[in-house]
Protein backbone atom coordinates (compact mmCIF):
# COMPACT_ATOMS: atom_id res chain seq x y z
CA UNK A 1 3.06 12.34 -2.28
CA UNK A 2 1.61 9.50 -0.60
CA UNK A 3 -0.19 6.77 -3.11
CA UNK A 4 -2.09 3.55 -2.87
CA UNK A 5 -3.75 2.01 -5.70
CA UNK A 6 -5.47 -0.91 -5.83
CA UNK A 7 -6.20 -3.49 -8.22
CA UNK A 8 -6.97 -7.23 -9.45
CA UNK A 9 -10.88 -6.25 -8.40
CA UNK A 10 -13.59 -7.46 -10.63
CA UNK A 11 -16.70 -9.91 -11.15
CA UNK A 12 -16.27 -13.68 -10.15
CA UNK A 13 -19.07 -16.70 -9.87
CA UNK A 14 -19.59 -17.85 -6.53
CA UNK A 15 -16.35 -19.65 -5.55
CA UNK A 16 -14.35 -18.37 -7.73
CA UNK A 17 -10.84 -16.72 -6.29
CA UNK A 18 -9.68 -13.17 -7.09
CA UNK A 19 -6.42 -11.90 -5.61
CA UNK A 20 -6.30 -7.90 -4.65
CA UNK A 21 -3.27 -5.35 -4.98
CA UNK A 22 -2.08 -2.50 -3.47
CA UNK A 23 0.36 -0.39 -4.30
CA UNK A 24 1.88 2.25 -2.50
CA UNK A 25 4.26 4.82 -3.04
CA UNK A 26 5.90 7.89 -1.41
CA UNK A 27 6.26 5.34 1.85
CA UNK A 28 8.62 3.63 3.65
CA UNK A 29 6.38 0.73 3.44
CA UNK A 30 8.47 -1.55 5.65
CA UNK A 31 7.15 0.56 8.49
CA UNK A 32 3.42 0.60 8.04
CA UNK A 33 0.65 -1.74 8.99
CA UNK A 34 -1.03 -2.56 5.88
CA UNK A 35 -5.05 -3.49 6.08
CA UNK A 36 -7.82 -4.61 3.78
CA UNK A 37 -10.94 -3.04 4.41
CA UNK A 38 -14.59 -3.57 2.30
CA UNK A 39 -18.15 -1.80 2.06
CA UNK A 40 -20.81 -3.34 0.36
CA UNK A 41 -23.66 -1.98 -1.05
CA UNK A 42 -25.48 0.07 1.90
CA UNK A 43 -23.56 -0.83 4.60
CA UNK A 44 -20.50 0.44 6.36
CA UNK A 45 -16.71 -0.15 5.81
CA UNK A 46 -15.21 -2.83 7.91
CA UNK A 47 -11.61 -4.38 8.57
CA UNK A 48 -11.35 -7.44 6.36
CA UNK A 49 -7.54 -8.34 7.16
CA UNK A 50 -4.41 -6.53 8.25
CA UNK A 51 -0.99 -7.37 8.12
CA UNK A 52 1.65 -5.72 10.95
CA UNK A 53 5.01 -4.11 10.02
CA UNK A 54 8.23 -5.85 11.27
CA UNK A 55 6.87 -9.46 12.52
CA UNK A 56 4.44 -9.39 9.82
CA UNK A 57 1.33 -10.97 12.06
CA UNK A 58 -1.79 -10.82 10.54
CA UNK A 59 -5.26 -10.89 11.32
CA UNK A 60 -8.59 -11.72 9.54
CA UNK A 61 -11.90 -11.15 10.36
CA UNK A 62 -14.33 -14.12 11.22
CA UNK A 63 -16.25 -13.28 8.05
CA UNK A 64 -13.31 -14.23 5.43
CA UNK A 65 -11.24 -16.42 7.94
CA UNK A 66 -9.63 -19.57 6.20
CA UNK A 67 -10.84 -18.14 2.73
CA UNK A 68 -8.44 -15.10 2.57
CA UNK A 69 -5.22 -14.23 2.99
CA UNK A 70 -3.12 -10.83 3.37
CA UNK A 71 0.64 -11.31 2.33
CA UNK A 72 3.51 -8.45 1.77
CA UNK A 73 6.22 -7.75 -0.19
CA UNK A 74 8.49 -4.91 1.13
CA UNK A 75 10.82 -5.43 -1.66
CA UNK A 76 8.08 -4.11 -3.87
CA UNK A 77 5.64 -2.36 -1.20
CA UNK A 78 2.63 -4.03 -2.12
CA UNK A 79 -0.05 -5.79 -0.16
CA UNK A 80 -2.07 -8.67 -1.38
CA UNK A 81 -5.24 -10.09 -0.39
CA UNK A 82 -5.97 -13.39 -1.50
CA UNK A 83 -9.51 -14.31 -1.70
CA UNK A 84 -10.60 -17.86 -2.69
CA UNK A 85 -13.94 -19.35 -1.92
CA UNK A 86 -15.81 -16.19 -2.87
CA UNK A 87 -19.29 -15.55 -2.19
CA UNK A 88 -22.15 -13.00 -2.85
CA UNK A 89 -21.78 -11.43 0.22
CA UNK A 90 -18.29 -10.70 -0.34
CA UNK A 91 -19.75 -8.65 -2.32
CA UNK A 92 -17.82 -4.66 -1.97
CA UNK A 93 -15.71 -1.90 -2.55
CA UNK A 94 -12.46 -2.84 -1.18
CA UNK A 95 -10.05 -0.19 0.35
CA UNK A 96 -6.22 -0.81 1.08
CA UNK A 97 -4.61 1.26 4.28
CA UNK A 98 -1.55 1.95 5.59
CA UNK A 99 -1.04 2.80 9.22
CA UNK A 100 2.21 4.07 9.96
CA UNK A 101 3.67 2.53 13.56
CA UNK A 102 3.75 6.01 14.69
CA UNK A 103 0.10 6.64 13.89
CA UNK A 104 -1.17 8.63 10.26
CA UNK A 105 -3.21 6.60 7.88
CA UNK A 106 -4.06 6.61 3.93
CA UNK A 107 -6.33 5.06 1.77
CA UNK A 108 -6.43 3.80 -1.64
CA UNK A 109 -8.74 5.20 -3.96
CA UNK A 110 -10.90 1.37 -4.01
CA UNK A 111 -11.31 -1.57 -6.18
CA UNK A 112 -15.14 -2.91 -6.69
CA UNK A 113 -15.45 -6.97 -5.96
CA UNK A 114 -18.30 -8.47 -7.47
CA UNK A 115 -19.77 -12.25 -6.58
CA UNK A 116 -22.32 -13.18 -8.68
CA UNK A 117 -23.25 -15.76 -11.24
């Protein structure tokens, strides 16, 4: 059974840091593209960061670009997102997936971010 569970989420002032979780089980995480994604309140879910299997290359979008960062462990098969700098509008729920290199996805359940003083 395939699991990813999230944590670390919570309510932070205005640049404050927070750092995300994710772990997964029933994987073989080593071979799975790992991404943070985020919806805020009344909007629609969009990529935040991903990290790629193997080379381990990642990606952020321009929103959260030089303020986050996505890391791995396969040891451990977690995924971290690093968020520093925080502001309101990183204000979400924030989902952890795992793309497997052959294609099939999951999603953690969510962790709420809050930025607000």
């Amino acid at each position: 059974q395939v699991q990813l569970v999230e944590s670390g989420g919570g309510l932070v002032q205005p640049g404050g840091s927070l750092r995300l979780s994710c772990a997964t089980s029933g994987v073989t995480f080593s071979r799975y593209t790992m991404s943070w994604y985020r919806q805020p309140p009344g909007k629609e879910r969009e990529l935040v960061a991903y990290i790629t299997y193997g080379a381990g290359s990642t990606n952020y979008a321009d929103s959260v670009k030089g303020r986050f960062t996505i890391s791995r462990d396969n040891a451990m098969s977690l995924v971290y997102l690093q968020m520093n700098s925080l502001k309101p509008e990183d204000t979400a729920v924030y989902y952890c997936k795992a793309v497997h290199r052959w294609g099939g996805a999951h999603w953690g359940q969510g962790n709420q971010v809050t930025v607000s003083s």
